[in-house]
N, C-alpha and C. Protein backbone atom coordinates (compact mmCIF):
# COMPACT_ATOMS: atom_id res chain seq x y z
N UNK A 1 82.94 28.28 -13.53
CA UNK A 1 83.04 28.03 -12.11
C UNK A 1 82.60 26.60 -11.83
N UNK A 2 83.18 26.08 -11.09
CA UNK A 2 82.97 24.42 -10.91
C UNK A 2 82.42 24.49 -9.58
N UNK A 3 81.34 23.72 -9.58
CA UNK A 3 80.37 23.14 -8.05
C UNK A 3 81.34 22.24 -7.96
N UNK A 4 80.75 21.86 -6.17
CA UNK A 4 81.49 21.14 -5.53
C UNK A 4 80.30 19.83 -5.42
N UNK A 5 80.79 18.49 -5.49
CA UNK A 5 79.89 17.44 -5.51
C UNK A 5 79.50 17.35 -4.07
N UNK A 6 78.53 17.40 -4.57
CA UNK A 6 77.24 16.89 -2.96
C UNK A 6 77.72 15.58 -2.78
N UNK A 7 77.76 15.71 -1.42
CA UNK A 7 78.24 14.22 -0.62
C UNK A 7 76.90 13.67 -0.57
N UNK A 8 76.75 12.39 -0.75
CA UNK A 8 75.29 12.04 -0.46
C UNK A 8 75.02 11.57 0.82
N UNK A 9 73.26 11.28 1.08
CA UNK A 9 72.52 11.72 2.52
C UNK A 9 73.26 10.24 3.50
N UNK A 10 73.19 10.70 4.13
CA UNK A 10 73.74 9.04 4.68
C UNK A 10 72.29 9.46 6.03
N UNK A 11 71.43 8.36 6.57
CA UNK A 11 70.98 8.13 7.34
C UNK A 11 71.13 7.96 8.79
N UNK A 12 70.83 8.70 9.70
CA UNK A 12 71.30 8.24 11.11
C UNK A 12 71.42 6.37 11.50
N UNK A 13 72.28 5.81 12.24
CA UNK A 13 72.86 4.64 11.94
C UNK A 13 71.50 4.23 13.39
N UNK A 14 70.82 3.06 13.02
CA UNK A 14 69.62 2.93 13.75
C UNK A 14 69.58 1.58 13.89
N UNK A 15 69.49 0.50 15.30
CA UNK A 15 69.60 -0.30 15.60
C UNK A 15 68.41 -1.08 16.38
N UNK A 16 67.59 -0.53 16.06
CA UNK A 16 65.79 -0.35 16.59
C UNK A 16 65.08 0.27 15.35
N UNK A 17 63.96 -0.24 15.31
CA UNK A 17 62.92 0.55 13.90
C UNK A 17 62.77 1.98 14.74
N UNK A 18 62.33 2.85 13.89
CA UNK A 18 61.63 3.85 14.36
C UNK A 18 60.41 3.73 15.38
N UNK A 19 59.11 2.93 14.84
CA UNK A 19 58.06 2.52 15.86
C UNK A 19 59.01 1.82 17.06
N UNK A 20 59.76 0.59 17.05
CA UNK A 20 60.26 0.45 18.50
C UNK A 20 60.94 0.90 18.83
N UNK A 21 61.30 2.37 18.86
CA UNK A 21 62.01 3.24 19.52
C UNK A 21 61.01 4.41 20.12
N UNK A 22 60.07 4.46 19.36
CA UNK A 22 58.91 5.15 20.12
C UNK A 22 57.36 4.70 21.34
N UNK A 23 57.80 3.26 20.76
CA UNK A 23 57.42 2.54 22.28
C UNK A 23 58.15 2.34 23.08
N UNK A 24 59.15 2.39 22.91
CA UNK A 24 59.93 2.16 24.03
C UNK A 24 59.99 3.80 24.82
N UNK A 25 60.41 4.89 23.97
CA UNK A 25 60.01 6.13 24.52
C UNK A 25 58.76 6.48 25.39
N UNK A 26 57.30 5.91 24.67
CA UNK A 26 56.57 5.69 25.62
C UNK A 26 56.03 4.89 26.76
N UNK A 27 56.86 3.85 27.04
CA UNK A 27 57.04 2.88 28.01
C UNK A 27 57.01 3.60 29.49
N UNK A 28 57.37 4.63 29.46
CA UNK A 28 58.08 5.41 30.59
C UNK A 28 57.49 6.64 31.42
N UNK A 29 56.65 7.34 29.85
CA UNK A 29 56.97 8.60 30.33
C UNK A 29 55.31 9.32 29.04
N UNK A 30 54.77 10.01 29.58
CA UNK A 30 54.01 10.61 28.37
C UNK A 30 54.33 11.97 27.55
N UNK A 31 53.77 12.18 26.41
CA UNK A 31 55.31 12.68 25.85
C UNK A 31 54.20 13.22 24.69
N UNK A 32 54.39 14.16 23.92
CA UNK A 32 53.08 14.76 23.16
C UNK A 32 53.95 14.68 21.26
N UNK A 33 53.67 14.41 20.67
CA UNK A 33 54.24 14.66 19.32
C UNK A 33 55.48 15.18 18.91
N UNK A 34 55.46 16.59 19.23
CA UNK A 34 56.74 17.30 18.89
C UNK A 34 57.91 16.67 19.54
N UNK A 35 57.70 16.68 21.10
CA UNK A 35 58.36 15.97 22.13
C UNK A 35 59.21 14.55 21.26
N UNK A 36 58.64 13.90 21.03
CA UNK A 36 58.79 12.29 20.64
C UNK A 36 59.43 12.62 19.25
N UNK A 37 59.03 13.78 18.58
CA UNK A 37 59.81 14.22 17.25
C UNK A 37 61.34 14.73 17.50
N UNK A 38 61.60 15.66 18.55
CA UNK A 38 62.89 16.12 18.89
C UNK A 38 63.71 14.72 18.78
N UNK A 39 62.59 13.81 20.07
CA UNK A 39 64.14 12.75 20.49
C UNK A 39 64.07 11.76 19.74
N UNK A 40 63.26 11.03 19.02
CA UNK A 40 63.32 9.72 17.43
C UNK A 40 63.80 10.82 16.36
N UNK A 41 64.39 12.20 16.36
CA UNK A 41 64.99 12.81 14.83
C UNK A 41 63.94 12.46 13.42
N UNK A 42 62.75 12.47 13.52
CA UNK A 42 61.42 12.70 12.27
C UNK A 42 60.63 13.66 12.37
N UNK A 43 60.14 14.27 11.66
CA UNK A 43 59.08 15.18 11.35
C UNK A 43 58.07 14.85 12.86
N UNK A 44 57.23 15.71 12.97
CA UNK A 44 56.00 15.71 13.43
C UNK A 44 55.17 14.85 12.89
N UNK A 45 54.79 15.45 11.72
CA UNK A 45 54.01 14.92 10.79
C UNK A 45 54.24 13.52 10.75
N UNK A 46 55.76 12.69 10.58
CA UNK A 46 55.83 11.59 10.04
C UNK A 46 55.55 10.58 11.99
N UNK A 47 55.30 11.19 13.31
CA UNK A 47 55.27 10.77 14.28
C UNK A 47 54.04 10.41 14.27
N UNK A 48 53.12 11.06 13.96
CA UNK A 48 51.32 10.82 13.82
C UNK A 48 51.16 9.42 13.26
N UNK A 49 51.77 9.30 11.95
CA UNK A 49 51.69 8.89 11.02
C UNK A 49 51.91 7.04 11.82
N UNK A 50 53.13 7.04 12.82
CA UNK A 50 53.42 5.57 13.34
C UNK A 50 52.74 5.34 14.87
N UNK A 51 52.30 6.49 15.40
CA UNK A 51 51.71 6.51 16.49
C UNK A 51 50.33 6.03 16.20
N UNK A 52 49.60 5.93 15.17
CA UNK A 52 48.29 5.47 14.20
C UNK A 52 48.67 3.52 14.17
N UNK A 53 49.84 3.58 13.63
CA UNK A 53 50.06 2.16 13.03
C UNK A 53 50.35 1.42 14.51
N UNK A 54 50.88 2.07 15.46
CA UNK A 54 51.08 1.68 16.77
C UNK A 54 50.39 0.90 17.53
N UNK A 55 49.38 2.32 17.66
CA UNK A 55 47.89 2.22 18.15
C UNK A 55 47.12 1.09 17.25
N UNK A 56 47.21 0.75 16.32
CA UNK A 56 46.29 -0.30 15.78
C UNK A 56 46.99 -1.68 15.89
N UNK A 57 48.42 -1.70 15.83
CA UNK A 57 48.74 -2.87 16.05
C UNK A 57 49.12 -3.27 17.39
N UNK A 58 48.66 -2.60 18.70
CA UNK A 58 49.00 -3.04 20.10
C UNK A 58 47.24 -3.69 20.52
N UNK A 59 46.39 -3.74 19.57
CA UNK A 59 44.86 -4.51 19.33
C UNK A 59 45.40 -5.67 20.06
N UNK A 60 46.80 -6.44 19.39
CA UNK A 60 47.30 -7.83 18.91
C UNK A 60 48.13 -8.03 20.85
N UNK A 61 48.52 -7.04 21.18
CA UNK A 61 49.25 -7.40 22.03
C UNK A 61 48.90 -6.86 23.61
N UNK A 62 49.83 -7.07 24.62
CA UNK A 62 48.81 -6.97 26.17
C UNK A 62 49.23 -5.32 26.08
N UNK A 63 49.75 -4.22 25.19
CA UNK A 63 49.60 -3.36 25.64
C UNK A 63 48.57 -2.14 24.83
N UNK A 64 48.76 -1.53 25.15
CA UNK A 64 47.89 -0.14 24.64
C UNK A 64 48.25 1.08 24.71
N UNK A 65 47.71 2.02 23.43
CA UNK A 65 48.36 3.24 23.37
C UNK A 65 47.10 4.51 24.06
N UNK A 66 47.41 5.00 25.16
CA UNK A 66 46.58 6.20 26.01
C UNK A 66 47.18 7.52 25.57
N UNK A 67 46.02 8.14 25.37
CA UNK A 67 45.81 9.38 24.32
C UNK A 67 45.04 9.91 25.44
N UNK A 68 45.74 11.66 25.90
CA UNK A 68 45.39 12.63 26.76
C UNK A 68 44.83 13.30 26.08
N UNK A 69 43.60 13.69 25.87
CA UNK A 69 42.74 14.41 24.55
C UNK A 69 43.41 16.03 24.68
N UNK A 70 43.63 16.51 23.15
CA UNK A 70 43.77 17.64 23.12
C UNK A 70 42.67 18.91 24.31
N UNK A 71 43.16 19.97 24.13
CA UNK A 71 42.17 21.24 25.13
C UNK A 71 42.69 22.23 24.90
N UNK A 72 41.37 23.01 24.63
CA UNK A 72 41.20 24.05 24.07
C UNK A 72 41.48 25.33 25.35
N UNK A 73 42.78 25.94 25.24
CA UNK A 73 43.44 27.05 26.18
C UNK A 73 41.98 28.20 26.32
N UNK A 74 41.56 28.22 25.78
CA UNK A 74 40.56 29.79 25.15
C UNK A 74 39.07 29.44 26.30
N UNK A 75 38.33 27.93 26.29
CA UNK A 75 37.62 27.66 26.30
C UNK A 75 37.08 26.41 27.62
N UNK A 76 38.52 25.78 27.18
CA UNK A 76 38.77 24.57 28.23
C UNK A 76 38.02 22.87 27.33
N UNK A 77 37.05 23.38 26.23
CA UNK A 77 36.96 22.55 26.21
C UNK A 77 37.79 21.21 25.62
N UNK A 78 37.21 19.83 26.03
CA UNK A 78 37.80 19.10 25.74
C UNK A 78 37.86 17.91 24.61
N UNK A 79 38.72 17.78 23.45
CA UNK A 79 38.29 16.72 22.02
C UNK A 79 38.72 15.71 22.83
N UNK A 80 37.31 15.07 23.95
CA UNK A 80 37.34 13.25 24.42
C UNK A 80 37.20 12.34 22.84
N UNK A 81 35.58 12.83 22.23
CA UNK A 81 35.34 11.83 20.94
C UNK A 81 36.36 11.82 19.94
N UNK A 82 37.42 12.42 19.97
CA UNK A 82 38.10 12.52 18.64
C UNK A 82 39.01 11.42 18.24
N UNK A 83 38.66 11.06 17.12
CA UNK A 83 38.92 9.73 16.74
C UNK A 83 40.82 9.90 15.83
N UNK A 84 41.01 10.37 15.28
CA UNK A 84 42.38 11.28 14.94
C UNK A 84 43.17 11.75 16.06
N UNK A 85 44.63 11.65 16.15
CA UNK A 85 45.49 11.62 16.72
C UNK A 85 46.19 12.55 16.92
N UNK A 86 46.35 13.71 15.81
CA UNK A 86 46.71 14.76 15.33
C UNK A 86 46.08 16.16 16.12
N UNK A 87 46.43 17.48 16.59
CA UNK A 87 46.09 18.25 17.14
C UNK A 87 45.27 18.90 15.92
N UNK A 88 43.86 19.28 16.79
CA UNK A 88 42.79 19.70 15.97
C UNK A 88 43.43 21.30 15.67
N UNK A 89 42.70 22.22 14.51
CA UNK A 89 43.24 23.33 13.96
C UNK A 89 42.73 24.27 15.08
N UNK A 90 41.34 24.43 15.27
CA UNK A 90 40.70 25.37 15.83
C UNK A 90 39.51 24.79 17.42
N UNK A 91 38.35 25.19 18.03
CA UNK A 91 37.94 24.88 18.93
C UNK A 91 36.29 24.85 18.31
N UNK A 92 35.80 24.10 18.49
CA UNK A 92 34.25 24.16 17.91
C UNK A 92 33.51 24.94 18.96
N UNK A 93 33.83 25.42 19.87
CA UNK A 93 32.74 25.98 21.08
C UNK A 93 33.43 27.41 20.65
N UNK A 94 34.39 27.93 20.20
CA UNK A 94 34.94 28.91 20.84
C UNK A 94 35.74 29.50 19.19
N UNK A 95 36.36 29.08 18.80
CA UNK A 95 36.80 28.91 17.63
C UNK A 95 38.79 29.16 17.66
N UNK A 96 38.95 29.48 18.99
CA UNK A 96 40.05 29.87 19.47
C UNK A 96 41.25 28.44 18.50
N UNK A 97 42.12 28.74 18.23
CA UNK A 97 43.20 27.68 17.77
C UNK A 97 44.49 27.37 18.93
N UNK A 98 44.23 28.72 20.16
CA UNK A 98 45.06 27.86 20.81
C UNK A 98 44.95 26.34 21.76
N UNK A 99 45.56 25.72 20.99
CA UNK A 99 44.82 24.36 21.87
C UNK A 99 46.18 23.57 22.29
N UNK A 100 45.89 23.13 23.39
CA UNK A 100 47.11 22.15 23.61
C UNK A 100 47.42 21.00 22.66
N UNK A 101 48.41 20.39 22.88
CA UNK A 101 48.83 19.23 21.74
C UNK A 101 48.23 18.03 22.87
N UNK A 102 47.31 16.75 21.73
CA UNK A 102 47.44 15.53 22.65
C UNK A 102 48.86 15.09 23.41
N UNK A 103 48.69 14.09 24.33
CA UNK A 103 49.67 13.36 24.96
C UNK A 103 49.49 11.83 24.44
N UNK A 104 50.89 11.32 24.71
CA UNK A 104 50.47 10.00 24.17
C UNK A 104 51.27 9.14 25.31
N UNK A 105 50.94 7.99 25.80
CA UNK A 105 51.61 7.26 26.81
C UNK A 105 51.40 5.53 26.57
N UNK A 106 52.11 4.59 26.62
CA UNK A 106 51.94 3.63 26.27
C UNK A 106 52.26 2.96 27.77
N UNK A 107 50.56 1.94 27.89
CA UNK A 107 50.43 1.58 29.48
C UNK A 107 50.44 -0.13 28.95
N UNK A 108 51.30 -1.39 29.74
CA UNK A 108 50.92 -2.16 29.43
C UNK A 108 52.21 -2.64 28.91
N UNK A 109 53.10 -4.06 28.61
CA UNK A 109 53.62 -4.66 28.48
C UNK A 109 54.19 -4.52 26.84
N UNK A 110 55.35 -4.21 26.68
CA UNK A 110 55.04 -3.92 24.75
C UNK A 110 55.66 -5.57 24.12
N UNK A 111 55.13 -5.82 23.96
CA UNK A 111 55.83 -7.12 22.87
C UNK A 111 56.64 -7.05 21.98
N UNK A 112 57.78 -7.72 22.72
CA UNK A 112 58.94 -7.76 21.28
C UNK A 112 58.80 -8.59 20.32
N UNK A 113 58.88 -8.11 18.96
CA UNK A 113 58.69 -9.48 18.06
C UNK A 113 59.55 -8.94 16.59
């Protein structure tokens, strides 16, 4: 029996990096992980990952990345100190895991370069 040759992966055709397509997404509008994963087409996981590199490289420029702290549904309380970007597993007061996802919003002028 003969397989049929796999066509190989071809990449969505992209005319903006990934990061400036997700500042520009947040230019507008605040928008939580998954959200920003549906409409840039990447993982979750791989959204954390540039929303980090984002956040450290808007230091350099007039804007900044605002982070709506995760909250804990069960408890209310709120991860203000949390230094990670990523939605925490569980609730330290309560132990509940349902927790909302952070928000992320970018306030401030983004620099093209």
């Amino acid at each position: 029996m003969m397989k049929k040759p796999k066509k190989p992966f071809v990449p969505a055709e992209r005319h903006e990096t990934i990061r400036r397509d997700i500042e520009t997404l947040l230019e507008g509008k605040t928008m939580s992980a998954r959200e920003i994963s549906s409409e840039v087409g990447i993982r979750e996981k791989e959204v954390y990952d540039h929303l980090e590199h984002i956040h450290k490289s808007f230091h350099h420029g007039g804007a900044h990345l605002v982070v709506t702290p995760a909250e804990c549904e069960g408890c209310g309380f709120v991860f203000k100190k949390r230094d990670r970007l990523k939605k925490p597993g569980k609730c330290p007061v309560c132990s509940s895991e349902l927790i909302t996802a952070p928000l992320f919003r970018v306030e401030g002028k983004v620099l093209q370069g």
